[in-house]
N, C-alpha and C. Protein backbone atom coordinates (compact mmCIF):
# COMPACT_ATOMS: atom_id res chain seq x y z
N UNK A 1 -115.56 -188.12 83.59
CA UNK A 1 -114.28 -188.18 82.89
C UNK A 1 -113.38 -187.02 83.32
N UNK A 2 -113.89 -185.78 83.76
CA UNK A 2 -113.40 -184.86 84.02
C UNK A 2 -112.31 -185.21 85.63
N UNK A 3 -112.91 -185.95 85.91
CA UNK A 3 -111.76 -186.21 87.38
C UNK A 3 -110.87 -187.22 87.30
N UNK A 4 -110.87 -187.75 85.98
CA UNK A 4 -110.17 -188.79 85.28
C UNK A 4 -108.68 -188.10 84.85
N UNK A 5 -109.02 -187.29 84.11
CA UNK A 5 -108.58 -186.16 83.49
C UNK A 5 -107.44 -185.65 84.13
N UNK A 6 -108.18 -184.72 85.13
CA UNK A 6 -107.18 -184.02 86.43
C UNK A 6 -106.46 -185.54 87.00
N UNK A 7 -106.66 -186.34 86.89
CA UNK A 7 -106.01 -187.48 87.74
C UNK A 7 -104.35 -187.49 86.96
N UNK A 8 -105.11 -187.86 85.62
CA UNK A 8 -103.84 -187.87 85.02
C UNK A 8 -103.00 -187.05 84.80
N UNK A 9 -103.46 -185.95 84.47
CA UNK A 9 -102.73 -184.36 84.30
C UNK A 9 -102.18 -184.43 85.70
N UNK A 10 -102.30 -184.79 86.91
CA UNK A 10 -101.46 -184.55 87.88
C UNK A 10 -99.87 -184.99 88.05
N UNK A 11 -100.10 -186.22 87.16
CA UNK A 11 -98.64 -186.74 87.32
C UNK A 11 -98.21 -185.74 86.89
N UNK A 12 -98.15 -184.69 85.55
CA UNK A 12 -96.87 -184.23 85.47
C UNK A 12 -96.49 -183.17 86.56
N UNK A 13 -97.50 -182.59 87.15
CA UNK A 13 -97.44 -181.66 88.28
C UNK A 13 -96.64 -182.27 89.02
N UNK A 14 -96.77 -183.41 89.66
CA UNK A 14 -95.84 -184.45 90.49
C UNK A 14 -94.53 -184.45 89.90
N UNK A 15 -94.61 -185.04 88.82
CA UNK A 15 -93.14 -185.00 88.33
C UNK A 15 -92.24 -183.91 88.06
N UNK A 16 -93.00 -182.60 87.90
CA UNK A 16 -92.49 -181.40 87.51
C UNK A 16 -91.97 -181.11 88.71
N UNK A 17 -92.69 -181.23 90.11
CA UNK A 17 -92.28 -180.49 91.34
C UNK A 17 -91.11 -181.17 91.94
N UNK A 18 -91.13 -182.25 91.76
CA UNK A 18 -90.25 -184.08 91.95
C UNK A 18 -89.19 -183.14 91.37
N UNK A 19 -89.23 -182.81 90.45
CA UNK A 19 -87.25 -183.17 89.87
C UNK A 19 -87.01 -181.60 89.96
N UNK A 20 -87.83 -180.51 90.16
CA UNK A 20 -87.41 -179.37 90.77
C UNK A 20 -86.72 -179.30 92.11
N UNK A 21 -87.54 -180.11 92.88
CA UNK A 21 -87.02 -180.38 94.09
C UNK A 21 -85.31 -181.19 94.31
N UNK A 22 -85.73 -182.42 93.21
CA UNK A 22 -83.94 -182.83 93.07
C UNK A 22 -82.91 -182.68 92.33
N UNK A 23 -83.26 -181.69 91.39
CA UNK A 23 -82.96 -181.41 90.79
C UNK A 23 -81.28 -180.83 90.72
N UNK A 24 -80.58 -179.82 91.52
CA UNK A 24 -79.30 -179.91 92.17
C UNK A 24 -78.75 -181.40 92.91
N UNK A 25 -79.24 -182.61 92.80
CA UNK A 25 -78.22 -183.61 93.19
C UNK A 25 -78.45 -184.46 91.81
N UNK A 26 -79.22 -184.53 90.96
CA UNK A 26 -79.29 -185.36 89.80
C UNK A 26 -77.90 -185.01 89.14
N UNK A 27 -77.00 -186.49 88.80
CA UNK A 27 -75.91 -186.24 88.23
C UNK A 27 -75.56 -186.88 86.59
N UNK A 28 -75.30 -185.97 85.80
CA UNK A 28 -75.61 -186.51 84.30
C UNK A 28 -74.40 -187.97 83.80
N UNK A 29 -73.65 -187.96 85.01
CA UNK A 29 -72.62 -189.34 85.02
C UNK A 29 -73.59 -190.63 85.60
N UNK A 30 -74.65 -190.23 86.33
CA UNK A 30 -75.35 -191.21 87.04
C UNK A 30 -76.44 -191.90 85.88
N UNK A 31 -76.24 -193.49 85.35
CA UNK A 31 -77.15 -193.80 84.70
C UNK A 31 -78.74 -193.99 85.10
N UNK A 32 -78.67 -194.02 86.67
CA UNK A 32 -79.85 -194.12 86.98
C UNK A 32 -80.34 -193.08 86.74
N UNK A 33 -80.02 -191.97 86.80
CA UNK A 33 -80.61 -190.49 86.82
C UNK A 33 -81.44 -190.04 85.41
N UNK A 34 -80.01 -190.64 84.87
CA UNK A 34 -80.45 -190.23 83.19
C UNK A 34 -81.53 -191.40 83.28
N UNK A 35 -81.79 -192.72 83.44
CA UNK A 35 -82.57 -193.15 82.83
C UNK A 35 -84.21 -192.82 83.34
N UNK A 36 -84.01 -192.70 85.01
CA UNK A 36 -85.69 -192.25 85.79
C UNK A 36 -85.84 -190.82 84.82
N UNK A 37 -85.22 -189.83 84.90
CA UNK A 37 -85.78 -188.70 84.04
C UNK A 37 -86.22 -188.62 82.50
N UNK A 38 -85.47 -189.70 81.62
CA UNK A 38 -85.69 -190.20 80.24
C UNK A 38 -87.66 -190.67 80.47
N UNK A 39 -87.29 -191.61 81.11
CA UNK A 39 -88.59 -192.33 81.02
C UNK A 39 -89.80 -191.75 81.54
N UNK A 40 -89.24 -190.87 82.74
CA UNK A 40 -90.42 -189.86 83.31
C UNK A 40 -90.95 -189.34 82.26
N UNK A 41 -89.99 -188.29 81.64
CA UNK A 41 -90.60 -187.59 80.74
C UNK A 41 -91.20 -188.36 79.75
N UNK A 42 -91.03 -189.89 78.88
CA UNK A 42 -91.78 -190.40 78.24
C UNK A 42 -93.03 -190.71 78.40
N UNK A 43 -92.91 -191.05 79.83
CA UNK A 43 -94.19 -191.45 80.41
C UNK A 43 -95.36 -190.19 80.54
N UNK A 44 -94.78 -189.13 80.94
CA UNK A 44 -95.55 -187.60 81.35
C UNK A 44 -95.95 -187.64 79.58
N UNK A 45 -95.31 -187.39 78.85
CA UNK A 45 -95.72 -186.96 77.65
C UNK A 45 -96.68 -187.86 76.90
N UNK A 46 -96.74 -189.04 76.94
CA UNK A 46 -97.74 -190.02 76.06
C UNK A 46 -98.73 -189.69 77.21
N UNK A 47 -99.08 -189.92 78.47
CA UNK A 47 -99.65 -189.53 79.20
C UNK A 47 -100.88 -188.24 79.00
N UNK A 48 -99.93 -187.40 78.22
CA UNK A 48 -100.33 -186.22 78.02
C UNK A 48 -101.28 -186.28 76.42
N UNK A 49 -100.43 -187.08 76.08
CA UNK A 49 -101.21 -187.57 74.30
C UNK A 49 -102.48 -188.26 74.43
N UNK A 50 -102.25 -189.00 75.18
CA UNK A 50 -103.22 -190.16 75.92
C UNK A 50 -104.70 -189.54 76.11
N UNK A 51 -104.36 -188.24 77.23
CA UNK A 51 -105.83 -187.41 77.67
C UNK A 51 -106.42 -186.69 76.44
N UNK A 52 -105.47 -186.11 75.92
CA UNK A 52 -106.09 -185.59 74.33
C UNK A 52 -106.71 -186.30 73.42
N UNK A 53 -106.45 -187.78 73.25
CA UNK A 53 -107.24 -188.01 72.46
C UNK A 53 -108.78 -189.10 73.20
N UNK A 54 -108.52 -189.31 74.61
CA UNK A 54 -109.45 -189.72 75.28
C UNK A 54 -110.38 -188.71 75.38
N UNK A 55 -110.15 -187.55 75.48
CA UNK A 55 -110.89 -186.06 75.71
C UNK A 55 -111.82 -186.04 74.14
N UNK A 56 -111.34 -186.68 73.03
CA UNK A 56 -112.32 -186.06 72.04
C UNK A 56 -112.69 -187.84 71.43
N UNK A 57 -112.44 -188.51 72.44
CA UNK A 57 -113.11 -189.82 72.02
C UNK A 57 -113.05 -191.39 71.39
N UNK A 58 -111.63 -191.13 71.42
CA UNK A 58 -110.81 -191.62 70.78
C UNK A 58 -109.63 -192.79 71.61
N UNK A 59 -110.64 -193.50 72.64
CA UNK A 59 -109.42 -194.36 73.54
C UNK A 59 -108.92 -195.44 72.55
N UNK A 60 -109.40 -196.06 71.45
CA UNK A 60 -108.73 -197.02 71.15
C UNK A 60 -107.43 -196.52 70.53
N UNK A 61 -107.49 -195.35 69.83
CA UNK A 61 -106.29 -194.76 69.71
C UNK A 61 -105.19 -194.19 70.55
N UNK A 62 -105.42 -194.75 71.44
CA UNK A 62 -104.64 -194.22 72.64
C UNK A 62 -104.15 -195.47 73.16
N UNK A 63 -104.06 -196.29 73.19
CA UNK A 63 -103.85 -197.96 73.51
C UNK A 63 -102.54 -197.65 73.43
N UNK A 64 -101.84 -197.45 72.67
CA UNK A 64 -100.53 -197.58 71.93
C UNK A 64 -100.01 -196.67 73.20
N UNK A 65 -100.26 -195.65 73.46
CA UNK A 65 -99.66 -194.40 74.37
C UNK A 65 -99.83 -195.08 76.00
N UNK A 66 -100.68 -195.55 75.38
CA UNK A 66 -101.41 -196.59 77.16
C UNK A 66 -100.00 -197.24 77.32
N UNK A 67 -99.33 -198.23 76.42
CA UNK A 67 -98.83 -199.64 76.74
C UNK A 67 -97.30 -198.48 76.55
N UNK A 68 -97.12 -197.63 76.27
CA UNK A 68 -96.24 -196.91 76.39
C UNK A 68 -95.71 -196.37 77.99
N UNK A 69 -96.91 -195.91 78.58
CA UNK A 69 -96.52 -195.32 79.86
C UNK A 69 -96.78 -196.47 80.46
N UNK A 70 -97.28 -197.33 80.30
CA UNK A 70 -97.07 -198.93 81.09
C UNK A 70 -95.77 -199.06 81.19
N UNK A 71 -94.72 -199.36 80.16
CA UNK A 71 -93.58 -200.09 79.99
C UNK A 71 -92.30 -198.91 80.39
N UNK A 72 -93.08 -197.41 80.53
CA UNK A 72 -91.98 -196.46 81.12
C UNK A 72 -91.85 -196.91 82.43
N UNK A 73 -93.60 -197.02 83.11
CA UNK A 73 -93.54 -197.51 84.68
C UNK A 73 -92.84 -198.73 85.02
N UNK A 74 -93.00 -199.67 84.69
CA UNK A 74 -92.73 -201.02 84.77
C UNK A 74 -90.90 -201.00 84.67
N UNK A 75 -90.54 -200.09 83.67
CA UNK A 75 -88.75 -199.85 83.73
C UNK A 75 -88.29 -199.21 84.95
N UNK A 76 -88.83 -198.24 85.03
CA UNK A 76 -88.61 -197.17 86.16
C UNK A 76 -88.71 -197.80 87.48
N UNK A 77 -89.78 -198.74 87.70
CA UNK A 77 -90.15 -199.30 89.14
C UNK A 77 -88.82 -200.58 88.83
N UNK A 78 -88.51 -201.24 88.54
CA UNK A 78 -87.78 -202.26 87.83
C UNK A 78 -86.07 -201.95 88.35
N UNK A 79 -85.78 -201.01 87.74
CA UNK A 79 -84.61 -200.21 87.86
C UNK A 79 -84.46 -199.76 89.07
N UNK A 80 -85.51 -199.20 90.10
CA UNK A 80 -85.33 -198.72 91.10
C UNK A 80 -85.19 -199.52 92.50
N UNK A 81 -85.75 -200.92 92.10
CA UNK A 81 -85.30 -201.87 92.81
C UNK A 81 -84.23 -202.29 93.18
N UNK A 82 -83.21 -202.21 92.02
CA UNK A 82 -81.57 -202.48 92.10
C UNK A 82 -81.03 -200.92 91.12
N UNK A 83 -80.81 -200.45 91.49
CA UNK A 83 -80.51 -198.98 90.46
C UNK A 83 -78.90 -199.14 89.85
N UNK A 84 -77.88 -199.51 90.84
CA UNK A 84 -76.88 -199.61 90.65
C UNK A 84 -77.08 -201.05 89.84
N UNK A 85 -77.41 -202.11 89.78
CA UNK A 85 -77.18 -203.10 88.76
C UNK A 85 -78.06 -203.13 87.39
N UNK A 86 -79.04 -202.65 87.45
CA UNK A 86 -79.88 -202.59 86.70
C UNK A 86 -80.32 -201.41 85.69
N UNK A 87 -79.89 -200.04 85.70
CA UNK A 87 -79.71 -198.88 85.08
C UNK A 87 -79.21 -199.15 84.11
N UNK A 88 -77.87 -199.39 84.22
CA UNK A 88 -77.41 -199.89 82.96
C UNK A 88 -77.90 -200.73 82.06
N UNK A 89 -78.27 -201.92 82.18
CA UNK A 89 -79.15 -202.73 81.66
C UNK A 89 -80.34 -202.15 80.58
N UNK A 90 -80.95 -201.28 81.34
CA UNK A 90 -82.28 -200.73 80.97
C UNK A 90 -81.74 -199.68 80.16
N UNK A 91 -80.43 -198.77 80.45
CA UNK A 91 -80.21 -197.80 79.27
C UNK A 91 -79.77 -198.11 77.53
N UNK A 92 -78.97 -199.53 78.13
CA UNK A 92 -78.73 -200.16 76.92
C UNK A 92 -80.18 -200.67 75.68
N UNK A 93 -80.95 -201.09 76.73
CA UNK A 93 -82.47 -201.37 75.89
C UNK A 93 -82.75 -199.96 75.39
N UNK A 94 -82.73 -198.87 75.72
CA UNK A 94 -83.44 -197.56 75.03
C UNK A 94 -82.31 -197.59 73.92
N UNK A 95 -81.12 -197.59 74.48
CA UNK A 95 -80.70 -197.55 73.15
C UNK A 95 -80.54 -197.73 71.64
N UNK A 96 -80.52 -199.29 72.42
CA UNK A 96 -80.69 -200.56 71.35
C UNK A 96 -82.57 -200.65 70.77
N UNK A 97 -83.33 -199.50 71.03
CA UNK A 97 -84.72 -199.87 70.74
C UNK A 97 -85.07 -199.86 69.15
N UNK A 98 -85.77 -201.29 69.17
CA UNK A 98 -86.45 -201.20 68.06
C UNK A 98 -88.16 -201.56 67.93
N UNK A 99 -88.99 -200.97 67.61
CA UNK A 99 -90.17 -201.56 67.33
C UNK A 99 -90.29 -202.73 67.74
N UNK A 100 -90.11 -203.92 66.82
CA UNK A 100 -90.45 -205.24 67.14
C UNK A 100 -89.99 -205.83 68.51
N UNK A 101 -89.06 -205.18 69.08
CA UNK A 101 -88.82 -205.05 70.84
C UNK A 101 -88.82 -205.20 71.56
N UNK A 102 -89.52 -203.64 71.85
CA UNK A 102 -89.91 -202.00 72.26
C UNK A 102 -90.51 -202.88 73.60
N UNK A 103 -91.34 -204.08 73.66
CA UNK A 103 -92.21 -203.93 74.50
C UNK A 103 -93.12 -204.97 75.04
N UNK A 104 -91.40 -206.35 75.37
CA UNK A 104 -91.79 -207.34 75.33
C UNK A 104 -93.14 -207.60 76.82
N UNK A 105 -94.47 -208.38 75.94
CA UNK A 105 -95.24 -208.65 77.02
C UNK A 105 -94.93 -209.16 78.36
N UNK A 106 -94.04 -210.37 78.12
CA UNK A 106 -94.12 -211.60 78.82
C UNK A 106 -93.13 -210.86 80.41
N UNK A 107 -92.56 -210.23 79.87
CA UNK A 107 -91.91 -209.28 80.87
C UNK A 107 -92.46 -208.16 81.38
N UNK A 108 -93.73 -207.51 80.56
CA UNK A 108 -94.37 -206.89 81.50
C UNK A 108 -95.31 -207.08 82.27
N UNK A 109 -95.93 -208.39 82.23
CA UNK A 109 -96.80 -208.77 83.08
C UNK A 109 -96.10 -209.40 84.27
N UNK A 110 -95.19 -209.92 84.34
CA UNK A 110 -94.41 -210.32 85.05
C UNK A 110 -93.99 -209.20 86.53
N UNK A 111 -93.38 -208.53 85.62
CA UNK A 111 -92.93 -207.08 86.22
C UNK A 111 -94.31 -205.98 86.96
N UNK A 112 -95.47 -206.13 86.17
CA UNK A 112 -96.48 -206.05 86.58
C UNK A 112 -97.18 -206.58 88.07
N UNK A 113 -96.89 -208.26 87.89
CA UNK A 113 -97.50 -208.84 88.91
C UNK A 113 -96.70 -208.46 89.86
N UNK A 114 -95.62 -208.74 89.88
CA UNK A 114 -94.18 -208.73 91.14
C UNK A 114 -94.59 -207.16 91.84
N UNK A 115 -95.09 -206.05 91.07
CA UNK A 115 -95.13 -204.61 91.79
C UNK A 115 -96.57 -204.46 92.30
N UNK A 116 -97.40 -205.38 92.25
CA UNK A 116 -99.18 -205.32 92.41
C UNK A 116 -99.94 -204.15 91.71
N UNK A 117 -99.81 -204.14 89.75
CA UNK A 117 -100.07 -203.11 89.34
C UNK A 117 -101.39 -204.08 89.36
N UNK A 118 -102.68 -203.29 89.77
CA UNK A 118 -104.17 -203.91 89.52
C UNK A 118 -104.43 -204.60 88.08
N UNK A 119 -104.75 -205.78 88.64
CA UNK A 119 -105.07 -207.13 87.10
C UNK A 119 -105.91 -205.70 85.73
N UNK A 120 -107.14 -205.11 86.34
CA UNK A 120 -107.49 -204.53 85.39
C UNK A 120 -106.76 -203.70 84.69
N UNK A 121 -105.77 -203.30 85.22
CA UNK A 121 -105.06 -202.12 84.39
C UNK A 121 -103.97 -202.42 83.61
N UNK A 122 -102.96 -203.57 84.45
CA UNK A 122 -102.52 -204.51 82.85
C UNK A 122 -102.99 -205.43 81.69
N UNK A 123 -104.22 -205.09 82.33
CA UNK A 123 -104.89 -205.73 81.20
C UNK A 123 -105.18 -204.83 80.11
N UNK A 124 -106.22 -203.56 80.86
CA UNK A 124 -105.79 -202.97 79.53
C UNK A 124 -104.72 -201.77 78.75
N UNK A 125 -103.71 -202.54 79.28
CA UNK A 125 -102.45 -202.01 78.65
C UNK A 125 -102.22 -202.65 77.92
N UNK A 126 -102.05 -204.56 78.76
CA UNK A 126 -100.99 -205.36 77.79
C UNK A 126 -101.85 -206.35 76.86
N UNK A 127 -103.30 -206.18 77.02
CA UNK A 127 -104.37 -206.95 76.72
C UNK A 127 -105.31 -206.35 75.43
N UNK A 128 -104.81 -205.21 74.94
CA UNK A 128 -105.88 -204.60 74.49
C UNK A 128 -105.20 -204.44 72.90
N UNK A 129 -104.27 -205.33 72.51
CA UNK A 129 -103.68 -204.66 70.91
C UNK A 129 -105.05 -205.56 70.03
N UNK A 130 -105.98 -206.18 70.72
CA UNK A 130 -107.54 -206.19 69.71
C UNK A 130 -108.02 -205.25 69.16
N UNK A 131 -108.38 -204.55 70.73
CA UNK A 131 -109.33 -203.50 70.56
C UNK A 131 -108.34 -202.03 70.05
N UNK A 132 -106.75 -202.04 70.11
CA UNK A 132 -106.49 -201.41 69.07
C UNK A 132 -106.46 -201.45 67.72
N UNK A 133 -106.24 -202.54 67.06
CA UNK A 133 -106.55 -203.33 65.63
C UNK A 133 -107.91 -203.15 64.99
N UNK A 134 -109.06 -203.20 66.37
CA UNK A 134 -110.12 -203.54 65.18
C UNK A 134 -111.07 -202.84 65.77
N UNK A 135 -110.81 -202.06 67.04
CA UNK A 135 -111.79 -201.14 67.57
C UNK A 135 -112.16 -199.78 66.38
N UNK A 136 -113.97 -199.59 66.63
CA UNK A 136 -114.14 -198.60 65.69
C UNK A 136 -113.75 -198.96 64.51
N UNK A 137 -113.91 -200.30 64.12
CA UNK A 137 -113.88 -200.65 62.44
C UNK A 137 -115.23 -200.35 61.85
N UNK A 138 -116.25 -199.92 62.43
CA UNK A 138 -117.56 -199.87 61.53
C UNK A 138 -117.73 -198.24 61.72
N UNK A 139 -116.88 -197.51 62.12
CA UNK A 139 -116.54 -195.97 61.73
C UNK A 139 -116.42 -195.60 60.20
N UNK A 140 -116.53 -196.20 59.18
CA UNK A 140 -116.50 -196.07 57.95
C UNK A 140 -117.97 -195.99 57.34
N UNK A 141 -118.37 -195.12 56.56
CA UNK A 141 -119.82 -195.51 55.78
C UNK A 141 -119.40 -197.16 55.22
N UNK A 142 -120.74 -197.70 55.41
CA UNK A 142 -120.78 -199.59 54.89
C UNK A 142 -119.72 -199.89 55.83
N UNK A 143 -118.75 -199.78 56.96
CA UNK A 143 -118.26 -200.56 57.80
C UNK A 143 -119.05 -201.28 58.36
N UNK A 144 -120.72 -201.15 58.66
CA UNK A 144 -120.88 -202.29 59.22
C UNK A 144 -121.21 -203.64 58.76
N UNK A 145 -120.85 -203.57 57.39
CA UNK A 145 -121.14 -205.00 56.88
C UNK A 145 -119.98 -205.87 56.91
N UNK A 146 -119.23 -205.56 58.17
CA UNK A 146 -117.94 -206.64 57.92
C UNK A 146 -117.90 -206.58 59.52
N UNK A 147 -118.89 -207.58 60.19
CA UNK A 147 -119.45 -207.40 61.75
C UNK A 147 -117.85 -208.34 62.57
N UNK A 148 -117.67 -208.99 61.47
CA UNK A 148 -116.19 -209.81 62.16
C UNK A 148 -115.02 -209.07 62.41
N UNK A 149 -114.84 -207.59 61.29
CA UNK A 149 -113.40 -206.96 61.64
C UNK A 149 -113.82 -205.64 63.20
N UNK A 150 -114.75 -206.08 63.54
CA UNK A 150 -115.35 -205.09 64.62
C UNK A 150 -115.65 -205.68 66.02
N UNK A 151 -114.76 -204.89 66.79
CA UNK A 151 -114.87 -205.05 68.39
C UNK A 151 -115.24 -203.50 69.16
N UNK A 152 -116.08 -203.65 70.49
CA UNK A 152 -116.03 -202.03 70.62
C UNK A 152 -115.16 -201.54 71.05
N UNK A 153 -113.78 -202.20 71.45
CA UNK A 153 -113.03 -201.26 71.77
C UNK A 153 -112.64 -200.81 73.20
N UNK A 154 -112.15 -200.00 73.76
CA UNK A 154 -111.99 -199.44 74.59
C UNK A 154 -113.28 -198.06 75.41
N UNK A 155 -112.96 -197.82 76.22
CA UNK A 155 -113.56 -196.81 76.84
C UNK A 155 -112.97 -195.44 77.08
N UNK A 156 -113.25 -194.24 76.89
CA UNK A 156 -111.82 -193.66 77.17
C UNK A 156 -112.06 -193.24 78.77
N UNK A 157 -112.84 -194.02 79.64
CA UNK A 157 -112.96 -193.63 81.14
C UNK A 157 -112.01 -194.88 81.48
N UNK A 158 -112.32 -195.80 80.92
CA UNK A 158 -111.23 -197.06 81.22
C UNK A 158 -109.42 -196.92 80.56
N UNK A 159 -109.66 -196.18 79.52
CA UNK A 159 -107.70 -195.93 79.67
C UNK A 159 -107.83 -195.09 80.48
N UNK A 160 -108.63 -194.07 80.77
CA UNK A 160 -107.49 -192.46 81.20
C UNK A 160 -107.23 -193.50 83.19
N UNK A 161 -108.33 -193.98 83.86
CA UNK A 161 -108.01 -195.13 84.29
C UNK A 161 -106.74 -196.12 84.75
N UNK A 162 -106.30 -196.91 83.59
CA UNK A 162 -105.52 -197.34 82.98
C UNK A 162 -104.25 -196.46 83.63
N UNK A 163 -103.87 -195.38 82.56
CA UNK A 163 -103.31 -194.80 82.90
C UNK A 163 -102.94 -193.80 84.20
N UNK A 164 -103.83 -193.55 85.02
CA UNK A 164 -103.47 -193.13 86.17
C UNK A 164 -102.88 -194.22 87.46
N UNK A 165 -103.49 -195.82 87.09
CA UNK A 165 -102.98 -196.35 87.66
C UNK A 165 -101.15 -196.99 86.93
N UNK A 166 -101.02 -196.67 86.17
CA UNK A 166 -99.62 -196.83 85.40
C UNK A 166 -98.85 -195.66 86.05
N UNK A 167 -99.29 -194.13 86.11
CA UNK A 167 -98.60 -193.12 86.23
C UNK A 167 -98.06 -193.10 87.66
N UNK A 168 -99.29 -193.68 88.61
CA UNK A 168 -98.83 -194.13 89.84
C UNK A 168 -97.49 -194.80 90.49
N UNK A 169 -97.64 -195.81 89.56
CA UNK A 169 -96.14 -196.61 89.46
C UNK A 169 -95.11 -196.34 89.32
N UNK A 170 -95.36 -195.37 88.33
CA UNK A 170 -94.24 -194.28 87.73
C UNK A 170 -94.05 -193.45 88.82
N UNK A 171 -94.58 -193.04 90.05
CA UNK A 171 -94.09 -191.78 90.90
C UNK A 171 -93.82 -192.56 92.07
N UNK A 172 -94.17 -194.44 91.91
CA UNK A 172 -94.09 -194.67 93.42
C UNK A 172 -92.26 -194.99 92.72
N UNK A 173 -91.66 -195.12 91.85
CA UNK A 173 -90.54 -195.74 91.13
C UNK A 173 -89.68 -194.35 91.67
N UNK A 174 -90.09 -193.19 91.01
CA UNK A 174 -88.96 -192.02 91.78
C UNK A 174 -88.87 -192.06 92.84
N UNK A 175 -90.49 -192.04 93.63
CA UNK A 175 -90.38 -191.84 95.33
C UNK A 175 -89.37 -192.80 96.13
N UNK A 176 -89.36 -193.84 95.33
CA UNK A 176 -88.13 -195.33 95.82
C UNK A 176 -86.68 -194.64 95.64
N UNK A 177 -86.53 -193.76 94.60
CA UNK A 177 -85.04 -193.24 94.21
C UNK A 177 -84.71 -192.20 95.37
N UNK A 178 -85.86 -191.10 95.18
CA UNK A 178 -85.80 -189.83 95.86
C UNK A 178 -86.79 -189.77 97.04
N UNK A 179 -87.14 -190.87 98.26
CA UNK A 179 -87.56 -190.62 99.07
C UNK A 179 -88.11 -188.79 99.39
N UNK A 180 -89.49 -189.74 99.61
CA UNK A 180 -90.61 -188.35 100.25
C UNK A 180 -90.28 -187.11 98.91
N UNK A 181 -89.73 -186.97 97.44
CA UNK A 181 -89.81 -185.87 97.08
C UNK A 181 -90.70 -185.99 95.67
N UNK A 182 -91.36 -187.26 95.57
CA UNK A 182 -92.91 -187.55 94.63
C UNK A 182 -93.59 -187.93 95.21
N UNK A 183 -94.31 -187.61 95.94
CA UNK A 183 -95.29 -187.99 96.69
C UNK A 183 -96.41 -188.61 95.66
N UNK A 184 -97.84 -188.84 95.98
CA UNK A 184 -98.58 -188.88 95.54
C UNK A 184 -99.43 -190.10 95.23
N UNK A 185 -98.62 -191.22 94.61
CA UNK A 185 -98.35 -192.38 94.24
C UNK A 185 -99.80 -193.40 94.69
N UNK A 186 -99.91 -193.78 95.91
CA UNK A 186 -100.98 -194.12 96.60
C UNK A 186 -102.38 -193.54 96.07
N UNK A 187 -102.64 -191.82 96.15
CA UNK A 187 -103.49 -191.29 96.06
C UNK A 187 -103.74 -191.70 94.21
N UNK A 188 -103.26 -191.52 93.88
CA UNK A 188 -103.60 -191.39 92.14
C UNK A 188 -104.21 -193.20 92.00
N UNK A 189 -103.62 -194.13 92.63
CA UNK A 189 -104.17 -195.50 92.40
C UNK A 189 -105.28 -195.38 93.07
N UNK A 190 -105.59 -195.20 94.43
CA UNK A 190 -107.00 -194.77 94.72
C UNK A 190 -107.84 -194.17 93.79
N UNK A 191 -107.62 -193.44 93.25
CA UNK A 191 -108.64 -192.51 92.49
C UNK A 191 -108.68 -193.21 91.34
N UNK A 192 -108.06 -194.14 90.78
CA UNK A 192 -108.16 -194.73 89.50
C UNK A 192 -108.92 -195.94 89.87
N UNK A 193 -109.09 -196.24 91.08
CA UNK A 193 -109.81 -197.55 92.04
C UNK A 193 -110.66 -197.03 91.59
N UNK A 194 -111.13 -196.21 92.62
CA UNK A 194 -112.52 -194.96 92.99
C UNK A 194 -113.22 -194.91 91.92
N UNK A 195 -112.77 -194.53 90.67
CA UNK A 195 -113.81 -194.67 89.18
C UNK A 195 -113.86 -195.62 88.54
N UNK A 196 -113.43 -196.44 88.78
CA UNK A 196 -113.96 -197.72 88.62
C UNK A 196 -114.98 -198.71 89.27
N UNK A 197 -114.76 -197.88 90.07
CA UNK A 197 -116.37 -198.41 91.46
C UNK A 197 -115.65 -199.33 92.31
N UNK A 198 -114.40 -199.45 92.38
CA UNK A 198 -113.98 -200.54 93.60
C UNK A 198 -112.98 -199.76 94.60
């Protein structure tokens, strides 16, 4: 889990060095700008929530933070395809965000397939509000006499996982904006391959 870990903790290193580097041409009139740096940082930060509570055991609680930096990547790569038509679009959704939303599936799998994010890893992003619901229901003294509200859940080697192949997306989405100045992108999906055994 420990190289899981560093996997993920790297994005923000990436992203930190990324917008240091472009930091003098990012323009606060440019919606694309504002919106790749909005979402970066959303993504870096649940990211960051994500390893903390995978670190003490806790992946089904992390699902939520999972499908979070999913839907930062999936905007970011999305947007960067057409930046000038589509920025706008996407800033108006943050705006306009509400919960019931926040985070329509049918569009992220979509958006998913079209960028070749690996079947396993939208799955358990966009696949897993079970094993957030009812994972670790027999964590209660006498929880286990209610064997139906209980699934096991998640793994937290399979989000942190998850998430490195999401965070990936997220740096190959700047590297599309800011050529050669996020590198990384490739390597972090490898390594999220790599522990998974494929």
């Amino acid at each position: 889990m420990k190289e899981l870990l560093a996997c993920v903790g790297l994005a923000k290193v990436r992203v930190d060095a990324g917008f240091s580097r472009v930091g003098r041409r990012l323009s606060a009139a440019d919606c694309a700008d504002r919106l790749l740096m909005t979402l970066a940082a959303r993504a870096v930060s649940s990211g960051n929530a994500l390893m903390v509570l995978c670190r003490e055991g806790h992946a089904n609680e992390a699902l939520p933070l999972l499908r979070a930096v999913a839907e930062s990547a999936l905007s970011m790569r999305w947007v960067c395809a057409d930046a000038a038509g589509r920025a706008e679009t996407a800033w108006k959704e943050l705006e306009a965000a509400r919960w019931e939303a926040l985070w329509p599936e049918s569009r992220a799998r979509e958006r998913a397939q079209s960028f070749g994010v690996p079947a396993w890893a939208a799955d358990a992003a966009l696949g897993s509000a079970q094993d957030f619901a009812r994972g670790n229901a027999a964590g209660l003294p006498w929880g286990h006499m209610f064997g139906d509200s209980q699934l096991p859940g998640r793994k937290p080697e399979d989000v942190l996982a998850a998430a490195a192949a999401w965070l990936s997306l997220m740096l190959e989405a700047l590297d599309r904006r800011w050529p050669g100045e996020f590198p990384g992108a490739a390597e972090m999906r490898e390594r999220a391959q790599i522990s998974r055994g494929q």
